[in-house]
PDB file of N, CA and C in Angstrom:
ATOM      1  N   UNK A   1      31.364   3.601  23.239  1.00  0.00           N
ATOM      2  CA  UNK A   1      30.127   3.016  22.787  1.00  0.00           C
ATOM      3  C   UNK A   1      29.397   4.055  21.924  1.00  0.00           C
ATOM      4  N   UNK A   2      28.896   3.542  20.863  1.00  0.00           N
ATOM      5  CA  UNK A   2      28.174   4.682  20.084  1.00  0.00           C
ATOM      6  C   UNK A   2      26.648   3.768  20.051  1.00  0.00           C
ATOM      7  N   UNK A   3      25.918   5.428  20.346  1.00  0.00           N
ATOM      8  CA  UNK A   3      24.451   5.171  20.450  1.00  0.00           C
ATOM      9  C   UNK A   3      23.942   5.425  19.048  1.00  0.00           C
ATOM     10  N   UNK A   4      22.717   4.626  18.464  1.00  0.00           N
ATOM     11  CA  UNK A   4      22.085   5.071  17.417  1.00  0.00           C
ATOM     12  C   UNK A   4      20.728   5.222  17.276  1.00  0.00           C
ATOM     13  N   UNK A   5      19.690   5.931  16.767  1.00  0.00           N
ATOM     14  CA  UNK A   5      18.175   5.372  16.965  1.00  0.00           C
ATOM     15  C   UNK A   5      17.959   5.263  15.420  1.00  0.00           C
ATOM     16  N   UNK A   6      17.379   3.862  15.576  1.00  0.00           N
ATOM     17  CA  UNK A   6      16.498   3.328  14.377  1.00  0.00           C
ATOM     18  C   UNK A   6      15.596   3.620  14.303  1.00  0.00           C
ATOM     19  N   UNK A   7      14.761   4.533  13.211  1.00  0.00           N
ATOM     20  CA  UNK A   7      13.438   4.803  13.315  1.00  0.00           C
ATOM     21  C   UNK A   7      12.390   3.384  13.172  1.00  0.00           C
ATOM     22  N   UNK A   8      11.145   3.907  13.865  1.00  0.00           N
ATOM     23  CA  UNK A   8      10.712   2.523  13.642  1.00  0.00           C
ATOM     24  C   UNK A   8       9.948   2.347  12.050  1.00  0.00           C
ATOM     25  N   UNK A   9      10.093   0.410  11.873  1.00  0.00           N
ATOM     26  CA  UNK A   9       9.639   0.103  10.787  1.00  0.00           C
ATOM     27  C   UNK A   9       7.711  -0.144  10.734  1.00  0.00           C
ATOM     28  N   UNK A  10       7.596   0.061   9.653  1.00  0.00           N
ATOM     29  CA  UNK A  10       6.086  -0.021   9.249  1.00  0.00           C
ATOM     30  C   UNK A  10       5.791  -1.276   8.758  1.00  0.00           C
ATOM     31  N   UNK A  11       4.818  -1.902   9.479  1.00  0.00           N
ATOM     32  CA  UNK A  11       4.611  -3.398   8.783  1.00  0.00           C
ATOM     33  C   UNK A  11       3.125  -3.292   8.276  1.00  0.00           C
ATOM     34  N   UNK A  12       2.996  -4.028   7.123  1.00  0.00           N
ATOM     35  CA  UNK A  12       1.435  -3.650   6.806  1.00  0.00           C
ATOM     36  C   UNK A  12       0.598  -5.301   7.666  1.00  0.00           C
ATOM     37  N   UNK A  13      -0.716  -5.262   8.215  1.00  0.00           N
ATOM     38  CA  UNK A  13      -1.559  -6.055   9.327  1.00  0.00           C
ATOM     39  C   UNK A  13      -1.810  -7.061   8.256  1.00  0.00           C
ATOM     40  N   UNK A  14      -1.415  -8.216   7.996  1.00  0.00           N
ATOM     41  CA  UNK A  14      -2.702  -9.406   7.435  1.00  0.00           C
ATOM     42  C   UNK A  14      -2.983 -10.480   8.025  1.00  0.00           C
ATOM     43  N   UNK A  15      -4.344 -11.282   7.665  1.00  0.00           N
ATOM     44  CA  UNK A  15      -5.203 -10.762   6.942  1.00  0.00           C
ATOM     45  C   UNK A  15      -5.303  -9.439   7.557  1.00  0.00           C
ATOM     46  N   UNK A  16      -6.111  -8.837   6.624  1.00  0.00           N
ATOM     47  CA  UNK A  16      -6.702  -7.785   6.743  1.00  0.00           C
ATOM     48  C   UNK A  16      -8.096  -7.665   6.832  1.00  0.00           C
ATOM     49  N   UNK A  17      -9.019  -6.868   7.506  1.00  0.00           N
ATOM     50  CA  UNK A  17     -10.250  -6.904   7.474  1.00  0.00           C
ATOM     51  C   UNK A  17     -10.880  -6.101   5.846  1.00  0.00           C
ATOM     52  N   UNK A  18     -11.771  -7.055   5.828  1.00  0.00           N
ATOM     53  CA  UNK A  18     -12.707  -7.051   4.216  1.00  0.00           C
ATOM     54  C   UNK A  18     -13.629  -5.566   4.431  1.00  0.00           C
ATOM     55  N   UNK A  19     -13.349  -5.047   2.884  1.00  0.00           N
ATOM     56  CA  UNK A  19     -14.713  -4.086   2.940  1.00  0.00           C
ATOM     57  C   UNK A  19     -15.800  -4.747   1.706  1.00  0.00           C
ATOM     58  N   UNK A  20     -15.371  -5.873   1.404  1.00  0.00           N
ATOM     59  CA  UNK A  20     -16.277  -6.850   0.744  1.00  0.00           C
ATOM     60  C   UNK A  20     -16.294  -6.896  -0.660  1.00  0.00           C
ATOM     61  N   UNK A  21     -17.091  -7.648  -1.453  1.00  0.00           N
ATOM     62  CA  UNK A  21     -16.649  -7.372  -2.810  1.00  0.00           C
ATOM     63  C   UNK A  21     -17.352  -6.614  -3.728  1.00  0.00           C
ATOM     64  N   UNK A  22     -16.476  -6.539  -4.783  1.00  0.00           N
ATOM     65  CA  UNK A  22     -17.484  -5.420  -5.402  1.00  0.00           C
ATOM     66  C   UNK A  22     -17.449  -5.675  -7.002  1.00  0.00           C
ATOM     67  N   UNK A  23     -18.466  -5.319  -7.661  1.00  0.00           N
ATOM     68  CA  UNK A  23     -18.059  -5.957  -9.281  1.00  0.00           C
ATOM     69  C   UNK A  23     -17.087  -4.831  -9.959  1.00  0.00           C
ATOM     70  N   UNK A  24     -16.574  -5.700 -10.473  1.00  0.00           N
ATOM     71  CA  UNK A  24     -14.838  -5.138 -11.045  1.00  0.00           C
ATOM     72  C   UNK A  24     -15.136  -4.925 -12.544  1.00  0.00           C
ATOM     73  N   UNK A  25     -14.953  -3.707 -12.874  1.00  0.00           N
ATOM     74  CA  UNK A  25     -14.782  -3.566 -14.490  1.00  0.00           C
ATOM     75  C   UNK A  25     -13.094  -2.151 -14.182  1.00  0.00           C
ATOM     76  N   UNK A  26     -12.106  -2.547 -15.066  1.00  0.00           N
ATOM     77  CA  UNK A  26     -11.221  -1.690 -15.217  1.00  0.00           C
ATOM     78  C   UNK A  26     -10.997  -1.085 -13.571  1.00  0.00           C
ATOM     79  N   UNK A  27     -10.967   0.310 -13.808  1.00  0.00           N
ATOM     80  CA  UNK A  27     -10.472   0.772 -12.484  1.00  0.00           C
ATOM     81  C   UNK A  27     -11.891   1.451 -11.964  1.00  0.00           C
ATOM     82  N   UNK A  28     -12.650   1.052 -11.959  1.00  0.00           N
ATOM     83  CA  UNK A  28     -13.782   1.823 -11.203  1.00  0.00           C
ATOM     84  C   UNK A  28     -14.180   1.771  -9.684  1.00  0.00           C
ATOM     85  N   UNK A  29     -13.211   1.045  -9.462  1.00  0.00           N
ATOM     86  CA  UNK A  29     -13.541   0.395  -7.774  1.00  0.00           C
ATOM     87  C   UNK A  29     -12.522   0.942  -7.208  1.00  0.00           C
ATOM     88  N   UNK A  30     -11.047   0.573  -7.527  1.00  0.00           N
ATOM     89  CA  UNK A  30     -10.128   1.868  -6.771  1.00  0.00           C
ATOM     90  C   UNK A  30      -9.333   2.638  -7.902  1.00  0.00           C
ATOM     91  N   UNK A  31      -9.204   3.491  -7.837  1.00  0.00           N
ATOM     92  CA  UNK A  31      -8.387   4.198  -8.858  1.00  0.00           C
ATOM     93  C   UNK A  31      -6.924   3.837  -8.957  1.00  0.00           C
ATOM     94  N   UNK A  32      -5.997   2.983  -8.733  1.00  0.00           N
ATOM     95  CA  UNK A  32      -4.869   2.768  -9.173  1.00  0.00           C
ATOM     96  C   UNK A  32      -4.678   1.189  -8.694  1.00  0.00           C
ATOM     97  N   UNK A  33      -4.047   1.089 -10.278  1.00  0.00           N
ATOM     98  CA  UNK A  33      -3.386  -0.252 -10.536  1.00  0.00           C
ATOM     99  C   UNK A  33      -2.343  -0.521 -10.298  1.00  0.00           C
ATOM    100  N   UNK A  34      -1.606  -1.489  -9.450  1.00  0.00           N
ATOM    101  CA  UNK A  34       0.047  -1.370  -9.323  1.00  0.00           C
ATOM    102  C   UNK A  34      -0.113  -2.133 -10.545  1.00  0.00           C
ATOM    103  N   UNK A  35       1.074  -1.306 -11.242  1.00  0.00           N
ATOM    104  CA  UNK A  35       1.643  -2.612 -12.433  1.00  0.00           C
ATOM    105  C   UNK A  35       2.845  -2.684 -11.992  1.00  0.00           C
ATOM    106  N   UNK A  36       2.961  -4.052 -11.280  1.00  0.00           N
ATOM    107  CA  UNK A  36       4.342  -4.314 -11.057  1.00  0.00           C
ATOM    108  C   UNK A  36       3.887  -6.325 -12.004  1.00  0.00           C
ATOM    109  N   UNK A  37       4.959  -6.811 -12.045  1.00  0.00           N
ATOM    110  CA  UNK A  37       4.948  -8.172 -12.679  1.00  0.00           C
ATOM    111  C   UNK A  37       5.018  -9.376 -11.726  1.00  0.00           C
ATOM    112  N   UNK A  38       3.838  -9.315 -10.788  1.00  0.00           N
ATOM    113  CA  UNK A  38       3.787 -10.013  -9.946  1.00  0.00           C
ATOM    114  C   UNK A  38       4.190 -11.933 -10.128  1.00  0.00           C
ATOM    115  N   UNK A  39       5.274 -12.258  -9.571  1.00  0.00           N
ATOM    116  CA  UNK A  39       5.549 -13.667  -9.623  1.00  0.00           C
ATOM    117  C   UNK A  39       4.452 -14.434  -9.237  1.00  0.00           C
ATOM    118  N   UNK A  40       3.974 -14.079  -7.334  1.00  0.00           N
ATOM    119  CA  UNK A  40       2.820 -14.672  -6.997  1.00  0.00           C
ATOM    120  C   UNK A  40       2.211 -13.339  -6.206  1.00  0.00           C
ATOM    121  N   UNK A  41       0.847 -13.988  -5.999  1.00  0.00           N
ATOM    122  CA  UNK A  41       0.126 -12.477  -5.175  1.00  0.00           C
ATOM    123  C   UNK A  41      -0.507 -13.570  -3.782  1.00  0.00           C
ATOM    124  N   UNK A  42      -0.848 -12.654  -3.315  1.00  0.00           N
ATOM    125  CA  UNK A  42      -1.208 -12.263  -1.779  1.00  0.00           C
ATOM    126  C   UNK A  42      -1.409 -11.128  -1.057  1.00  0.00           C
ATOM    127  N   UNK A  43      -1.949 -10.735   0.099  1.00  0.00           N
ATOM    128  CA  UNK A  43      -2.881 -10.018   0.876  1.00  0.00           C
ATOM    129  C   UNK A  43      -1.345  -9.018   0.899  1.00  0.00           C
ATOM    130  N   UNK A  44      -0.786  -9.980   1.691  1.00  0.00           N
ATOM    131  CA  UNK A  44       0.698  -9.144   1.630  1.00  0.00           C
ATOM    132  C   UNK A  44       1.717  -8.832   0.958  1.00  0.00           C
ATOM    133  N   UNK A  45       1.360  -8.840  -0.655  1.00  0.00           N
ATOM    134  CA  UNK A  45       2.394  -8.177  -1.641  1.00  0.00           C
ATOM    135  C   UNK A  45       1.875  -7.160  -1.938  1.00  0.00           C
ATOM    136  N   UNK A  46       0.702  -7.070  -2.274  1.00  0.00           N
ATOM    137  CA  UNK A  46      -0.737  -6.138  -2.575  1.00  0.00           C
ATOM    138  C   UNK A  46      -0.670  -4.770  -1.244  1.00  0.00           C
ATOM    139  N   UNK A  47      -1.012  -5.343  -0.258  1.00  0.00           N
ATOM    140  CA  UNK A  47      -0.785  -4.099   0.911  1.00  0.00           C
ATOM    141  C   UNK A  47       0.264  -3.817   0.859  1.00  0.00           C
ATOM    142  N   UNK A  48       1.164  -4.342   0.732  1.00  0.00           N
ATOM    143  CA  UNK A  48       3.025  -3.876   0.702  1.00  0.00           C
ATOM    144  C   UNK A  48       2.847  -2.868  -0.267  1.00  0.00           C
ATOM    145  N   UNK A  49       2.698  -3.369  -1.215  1.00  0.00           N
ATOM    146  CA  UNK A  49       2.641  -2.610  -2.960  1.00  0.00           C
ATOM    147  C   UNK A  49       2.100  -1.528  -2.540  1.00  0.00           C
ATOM    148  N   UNK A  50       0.730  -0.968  -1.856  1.00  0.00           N
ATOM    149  CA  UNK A  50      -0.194  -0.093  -1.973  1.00  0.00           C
ATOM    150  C   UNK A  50       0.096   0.795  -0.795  1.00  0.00           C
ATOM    151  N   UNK A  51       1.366   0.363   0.327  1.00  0.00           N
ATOM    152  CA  UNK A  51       1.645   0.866   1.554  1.00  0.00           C
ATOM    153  C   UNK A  51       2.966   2.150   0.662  1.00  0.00           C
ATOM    154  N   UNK A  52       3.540   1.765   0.070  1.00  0.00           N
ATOM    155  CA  UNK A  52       4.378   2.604  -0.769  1.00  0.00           C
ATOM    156  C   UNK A  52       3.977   4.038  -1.379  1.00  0.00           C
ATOM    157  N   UNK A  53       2.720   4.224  -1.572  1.00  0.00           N
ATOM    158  CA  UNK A  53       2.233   4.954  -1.813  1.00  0.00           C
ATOM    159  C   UNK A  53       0.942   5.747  -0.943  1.00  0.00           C
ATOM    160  N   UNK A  54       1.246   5.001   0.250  1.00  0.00           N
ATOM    161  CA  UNK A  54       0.057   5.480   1.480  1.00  0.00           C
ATOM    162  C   UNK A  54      -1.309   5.309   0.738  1.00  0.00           C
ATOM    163  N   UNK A  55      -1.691   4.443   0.460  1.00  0.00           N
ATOM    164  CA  UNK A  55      -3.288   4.168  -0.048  1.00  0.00           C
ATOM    165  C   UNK A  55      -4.178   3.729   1.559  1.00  0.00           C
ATOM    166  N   UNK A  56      -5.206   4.257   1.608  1.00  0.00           N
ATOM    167  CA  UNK A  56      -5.994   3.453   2.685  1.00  0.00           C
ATOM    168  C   UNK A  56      -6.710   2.034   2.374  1.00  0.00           C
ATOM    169  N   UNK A  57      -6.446   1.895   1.223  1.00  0.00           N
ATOM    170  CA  UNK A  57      -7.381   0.408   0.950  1.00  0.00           C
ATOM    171  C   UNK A  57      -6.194  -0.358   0.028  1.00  0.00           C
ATOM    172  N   UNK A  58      -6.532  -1.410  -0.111  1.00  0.00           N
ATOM    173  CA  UNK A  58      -6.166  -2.066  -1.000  1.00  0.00           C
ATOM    174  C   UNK A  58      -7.242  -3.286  -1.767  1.00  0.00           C
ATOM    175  N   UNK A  59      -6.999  -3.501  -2.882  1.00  0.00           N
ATOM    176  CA  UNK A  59      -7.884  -4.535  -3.437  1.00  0.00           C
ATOM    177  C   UNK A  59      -7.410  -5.628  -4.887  1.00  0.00           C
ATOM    178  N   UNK A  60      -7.553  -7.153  -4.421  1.00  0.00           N
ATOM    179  CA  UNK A  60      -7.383  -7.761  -5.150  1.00  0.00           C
ATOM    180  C   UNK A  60      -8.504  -8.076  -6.107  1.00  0.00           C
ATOM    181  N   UNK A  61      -7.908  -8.516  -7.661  1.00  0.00           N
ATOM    182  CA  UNK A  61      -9.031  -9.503  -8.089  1.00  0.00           C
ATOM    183  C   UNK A  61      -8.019 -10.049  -9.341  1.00  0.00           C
ATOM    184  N   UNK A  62      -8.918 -10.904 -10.351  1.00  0.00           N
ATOM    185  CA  UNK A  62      -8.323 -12.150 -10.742  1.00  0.00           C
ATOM    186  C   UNK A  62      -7.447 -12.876 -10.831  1.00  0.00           C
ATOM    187  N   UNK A  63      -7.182 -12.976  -9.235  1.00  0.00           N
ATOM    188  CA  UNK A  63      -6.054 -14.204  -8.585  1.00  0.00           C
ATOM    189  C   UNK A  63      -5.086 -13.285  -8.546  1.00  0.00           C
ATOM    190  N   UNK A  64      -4.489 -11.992  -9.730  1.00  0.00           N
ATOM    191  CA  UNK A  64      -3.286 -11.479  -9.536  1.00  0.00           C
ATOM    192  C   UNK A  64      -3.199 -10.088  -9.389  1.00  0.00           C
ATOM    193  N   UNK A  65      -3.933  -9.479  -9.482  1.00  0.00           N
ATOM    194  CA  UNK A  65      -4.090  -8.435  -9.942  1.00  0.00           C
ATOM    195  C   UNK A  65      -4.385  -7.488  -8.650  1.00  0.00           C
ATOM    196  N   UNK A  66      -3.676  -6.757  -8.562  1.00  0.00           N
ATOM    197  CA  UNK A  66      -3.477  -5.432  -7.206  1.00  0.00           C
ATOM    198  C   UNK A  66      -4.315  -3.784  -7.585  1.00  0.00           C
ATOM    199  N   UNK A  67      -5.550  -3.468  -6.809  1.00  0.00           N
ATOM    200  CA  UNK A  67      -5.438  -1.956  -6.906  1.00  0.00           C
ATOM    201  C   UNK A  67      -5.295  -1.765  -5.394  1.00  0.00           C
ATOM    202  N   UNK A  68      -5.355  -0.227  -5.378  1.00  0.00           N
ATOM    203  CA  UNK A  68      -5.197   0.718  -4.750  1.00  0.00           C
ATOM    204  C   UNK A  68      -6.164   1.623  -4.577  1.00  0.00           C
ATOM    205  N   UNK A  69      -6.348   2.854  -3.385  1.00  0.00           N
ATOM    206  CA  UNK A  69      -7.110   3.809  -3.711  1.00  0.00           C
ATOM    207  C   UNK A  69      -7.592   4.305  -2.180  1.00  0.00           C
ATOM    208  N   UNK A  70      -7.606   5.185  -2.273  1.00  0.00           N
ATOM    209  CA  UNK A  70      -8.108   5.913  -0.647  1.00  0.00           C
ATOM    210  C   UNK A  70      -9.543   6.143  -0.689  1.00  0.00           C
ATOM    211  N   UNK A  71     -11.006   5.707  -1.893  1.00  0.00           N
ATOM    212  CA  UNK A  71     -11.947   5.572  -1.301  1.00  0.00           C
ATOM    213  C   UNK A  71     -12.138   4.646  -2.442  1.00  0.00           C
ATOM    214  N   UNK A  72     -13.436   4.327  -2.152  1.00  0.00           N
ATOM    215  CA  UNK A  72     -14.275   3.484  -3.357  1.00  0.00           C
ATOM    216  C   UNK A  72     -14.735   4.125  -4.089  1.00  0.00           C
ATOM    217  N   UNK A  73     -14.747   3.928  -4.963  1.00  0.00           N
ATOM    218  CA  UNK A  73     -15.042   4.513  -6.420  1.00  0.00           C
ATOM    219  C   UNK A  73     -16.644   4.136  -7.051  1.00  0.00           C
ATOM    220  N   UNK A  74     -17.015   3.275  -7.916  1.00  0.00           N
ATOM    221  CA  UNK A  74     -18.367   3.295  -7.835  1.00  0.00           C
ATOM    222  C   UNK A  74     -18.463   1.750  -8.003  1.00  0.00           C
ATOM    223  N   UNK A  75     -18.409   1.309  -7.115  1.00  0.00           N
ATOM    224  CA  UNK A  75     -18.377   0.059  -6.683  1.00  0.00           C
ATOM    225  C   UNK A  75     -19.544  -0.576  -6.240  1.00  0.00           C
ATOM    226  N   UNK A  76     -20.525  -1.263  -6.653  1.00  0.00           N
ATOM    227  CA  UNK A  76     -21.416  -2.160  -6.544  1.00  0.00           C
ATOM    228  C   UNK A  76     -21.290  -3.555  -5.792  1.00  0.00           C
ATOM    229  N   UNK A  77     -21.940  -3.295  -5.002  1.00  0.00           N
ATOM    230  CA  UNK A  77     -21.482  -4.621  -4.090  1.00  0.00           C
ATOM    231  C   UNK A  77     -21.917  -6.018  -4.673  1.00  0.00           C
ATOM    232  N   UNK A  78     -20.918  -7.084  -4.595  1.00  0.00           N
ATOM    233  CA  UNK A  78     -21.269  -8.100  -5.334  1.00  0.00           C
ATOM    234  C   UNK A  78     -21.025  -9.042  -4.313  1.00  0.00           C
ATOM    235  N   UNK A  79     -22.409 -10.622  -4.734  1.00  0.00           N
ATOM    236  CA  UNK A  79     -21.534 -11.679  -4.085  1.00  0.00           C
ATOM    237  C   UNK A  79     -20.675 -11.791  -3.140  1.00  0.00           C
ATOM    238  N   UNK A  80     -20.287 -12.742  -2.183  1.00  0.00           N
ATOM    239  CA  UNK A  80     -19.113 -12.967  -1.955  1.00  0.00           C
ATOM    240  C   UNK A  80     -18.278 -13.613  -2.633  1.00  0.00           C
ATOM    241  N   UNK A  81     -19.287 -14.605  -3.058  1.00  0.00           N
ATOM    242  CA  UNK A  81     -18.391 -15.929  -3.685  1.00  0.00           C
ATOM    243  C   UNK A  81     -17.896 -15.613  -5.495  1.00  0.00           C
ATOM    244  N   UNK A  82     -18.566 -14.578  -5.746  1.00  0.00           N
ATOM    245  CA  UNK A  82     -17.473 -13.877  -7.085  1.00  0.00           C
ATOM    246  C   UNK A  82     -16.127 -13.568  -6.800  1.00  0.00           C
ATOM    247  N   UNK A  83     -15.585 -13.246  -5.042  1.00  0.00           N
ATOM    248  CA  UNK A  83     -14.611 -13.137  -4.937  1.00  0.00           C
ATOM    249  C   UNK A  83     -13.498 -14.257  -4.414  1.00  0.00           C
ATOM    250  N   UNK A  84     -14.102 -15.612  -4.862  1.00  0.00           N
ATOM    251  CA  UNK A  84     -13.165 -16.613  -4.190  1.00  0.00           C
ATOM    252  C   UNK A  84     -12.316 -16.853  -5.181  1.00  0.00           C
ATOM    253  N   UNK A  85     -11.775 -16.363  -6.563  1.00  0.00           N
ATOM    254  CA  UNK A  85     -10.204 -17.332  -6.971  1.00  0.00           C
ATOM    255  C   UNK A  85      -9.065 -17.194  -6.228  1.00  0.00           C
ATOM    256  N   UNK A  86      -8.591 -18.234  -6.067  1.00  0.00           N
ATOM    257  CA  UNK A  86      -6.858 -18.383  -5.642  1.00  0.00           C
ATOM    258  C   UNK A  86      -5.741 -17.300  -6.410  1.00  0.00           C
ATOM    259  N   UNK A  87      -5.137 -16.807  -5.366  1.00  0.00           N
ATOM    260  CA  UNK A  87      -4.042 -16.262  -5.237  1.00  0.00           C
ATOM    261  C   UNK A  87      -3.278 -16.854  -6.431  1.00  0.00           C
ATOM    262  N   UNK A  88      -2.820 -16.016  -7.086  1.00  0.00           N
ATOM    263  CA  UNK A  88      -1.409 -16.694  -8.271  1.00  0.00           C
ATOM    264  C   UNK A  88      -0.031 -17.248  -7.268  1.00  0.00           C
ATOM    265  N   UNK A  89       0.314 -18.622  -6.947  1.00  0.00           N
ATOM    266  CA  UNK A  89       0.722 -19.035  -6.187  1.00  0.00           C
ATOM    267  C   UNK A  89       0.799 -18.498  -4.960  1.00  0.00           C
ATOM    268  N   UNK A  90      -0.075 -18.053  -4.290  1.00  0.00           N
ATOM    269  CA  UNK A  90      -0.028 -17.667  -3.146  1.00  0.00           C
ATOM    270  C   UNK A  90      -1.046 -18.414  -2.150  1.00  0.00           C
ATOM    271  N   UNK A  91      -0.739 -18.102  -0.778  1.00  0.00           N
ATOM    272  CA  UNK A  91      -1.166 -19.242   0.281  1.00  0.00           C
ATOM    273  C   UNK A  91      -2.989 -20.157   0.070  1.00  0.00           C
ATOM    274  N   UNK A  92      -2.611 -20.883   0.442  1.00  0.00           N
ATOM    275  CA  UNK A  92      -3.857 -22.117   0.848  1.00  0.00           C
ATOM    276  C   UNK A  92      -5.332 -21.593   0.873  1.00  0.00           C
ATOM    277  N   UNK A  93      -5.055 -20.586   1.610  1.00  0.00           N
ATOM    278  CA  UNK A  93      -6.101 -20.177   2.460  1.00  0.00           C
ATOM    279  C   UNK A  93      -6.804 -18.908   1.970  1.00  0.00           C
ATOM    280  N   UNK A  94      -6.069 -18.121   0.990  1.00  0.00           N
ATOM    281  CA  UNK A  94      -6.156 -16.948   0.476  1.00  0.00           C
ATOM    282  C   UNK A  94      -7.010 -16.570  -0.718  1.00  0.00           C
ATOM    283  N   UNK A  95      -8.186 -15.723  -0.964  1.00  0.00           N
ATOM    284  CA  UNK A  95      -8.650 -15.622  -2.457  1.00  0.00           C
ATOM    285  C   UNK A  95      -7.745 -14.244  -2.548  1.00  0.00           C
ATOM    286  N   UNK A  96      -7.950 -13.899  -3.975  1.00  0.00           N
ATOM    287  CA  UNK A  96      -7.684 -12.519  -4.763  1.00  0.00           C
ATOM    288  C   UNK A  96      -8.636 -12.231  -5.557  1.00  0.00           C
ATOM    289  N   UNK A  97     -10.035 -12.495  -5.196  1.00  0.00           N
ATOM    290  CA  UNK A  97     -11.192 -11.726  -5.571  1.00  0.00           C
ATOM    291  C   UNK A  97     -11.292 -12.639  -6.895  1.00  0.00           C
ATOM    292  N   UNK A  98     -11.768 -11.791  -7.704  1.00  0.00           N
ATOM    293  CA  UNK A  98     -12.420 -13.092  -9.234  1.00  0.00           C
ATOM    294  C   UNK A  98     -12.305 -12.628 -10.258  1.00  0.00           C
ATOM    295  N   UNK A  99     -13.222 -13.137 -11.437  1.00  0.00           N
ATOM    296  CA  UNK A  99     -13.017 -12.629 -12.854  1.00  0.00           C
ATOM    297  C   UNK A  99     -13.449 -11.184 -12.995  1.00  0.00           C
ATOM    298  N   UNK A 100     -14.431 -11.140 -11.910  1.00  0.00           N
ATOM    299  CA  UNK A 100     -15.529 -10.272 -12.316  1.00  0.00           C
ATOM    300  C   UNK A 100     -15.771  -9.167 -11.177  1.00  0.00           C
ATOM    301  N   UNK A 101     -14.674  -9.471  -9.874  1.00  0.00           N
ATOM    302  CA  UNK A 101     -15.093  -9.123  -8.730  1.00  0.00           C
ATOM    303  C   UNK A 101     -13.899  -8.604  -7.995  1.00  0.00           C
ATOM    304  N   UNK A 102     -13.946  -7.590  -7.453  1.00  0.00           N
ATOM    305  CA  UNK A 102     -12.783  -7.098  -6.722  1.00  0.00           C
ATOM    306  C   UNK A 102     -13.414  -7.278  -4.739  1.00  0.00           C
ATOM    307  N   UNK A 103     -12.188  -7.885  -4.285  1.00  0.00           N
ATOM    308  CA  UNK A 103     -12.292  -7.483  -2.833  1.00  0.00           C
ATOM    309  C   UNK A 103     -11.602  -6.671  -2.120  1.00  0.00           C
ATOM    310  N   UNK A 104     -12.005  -5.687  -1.727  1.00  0.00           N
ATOM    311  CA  UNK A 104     -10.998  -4.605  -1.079  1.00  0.00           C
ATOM    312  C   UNK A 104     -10.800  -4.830   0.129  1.00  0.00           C
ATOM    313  N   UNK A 105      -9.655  -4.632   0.517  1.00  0.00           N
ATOM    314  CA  UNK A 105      -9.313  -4.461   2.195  1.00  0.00           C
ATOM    315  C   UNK A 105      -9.113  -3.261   2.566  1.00  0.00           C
ATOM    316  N   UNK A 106      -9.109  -2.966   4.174  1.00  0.00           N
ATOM    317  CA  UNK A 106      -8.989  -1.709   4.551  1.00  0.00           C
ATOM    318  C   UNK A 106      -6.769  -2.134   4.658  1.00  0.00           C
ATOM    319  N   UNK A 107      -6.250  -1.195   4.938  1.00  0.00           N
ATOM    320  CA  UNK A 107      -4.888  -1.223   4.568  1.00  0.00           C
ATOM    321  C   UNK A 107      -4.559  -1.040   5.991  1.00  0.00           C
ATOM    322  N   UNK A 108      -4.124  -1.497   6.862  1.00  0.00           N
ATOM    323  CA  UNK A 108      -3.939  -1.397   8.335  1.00  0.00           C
ATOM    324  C   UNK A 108      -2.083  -1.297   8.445  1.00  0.00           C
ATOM    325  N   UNK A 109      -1.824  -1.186   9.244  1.00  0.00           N
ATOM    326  CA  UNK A 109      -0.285  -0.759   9.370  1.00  0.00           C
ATOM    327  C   UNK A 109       0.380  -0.865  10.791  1.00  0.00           C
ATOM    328  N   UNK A 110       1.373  -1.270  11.369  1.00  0.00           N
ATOM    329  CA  UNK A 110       1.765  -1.509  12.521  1.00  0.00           C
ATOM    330  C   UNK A 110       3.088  -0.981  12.566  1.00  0.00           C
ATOM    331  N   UNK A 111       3.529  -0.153  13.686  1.00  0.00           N
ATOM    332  CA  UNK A 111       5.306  -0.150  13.536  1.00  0.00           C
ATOM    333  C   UNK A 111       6.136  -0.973  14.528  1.00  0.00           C
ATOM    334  N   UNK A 112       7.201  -1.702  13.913  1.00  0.00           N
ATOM    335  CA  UNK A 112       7.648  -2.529  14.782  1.00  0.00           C
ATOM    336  C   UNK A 112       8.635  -2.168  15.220  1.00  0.00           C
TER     337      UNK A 112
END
């Protein structure tokens, strides 16, 4: 019999808890943009994306669009409801922040 140990895997938590929204111009709210060519977005492509690079936050906005960043940057708190567009095909239930508005999450992590 051969023994093996699997290290354990890292799953990123969603939802995730909100650090709320904030008005979005360029990168001023978190400092990095994933540019990847997102098909559809969600809470969990975005934290996935931003877990790769150990970010503590993550943040969506206009429906597709992913940052990153281990603090807030100079972020003005906005609205909530600047941050309600729909996910670029992604779930029912889900915004990705707005035209004008980024919502950040805190980036939580579990090992399974």
């Amino acid at each position: 019999m051969s023994i093996y140990e699997v290290p354990p895997t890292t799953a990123v938590i969603v939802p995730a808890p909100s650090k709320g929204c904030y008005y979005y111009k360029k990168d001023l709210v978190l400092d990095f943009k994933l540019k990847k060519n997102f098909a559809a977005m969600n809470q969990r492509m975005c934290a996935e994306g931003c877990l790769q690079w150990s970010y503590k936050y993550f943040g969506l906005a206009n429906g597709n669009e992913c940052h990153c960043g281990n603090r807030i940057l100079q972020g003005k708190a906005a609205p909530n409801r600047l941050c309600n567009a729909r996910c670029k095909k992604g779930m029912e239930n889900e915004t990705c922040g707005g035209a004008k508005a980024m919502e950040v999450f805190n980036l939580l992590t579990t090992h399974i």
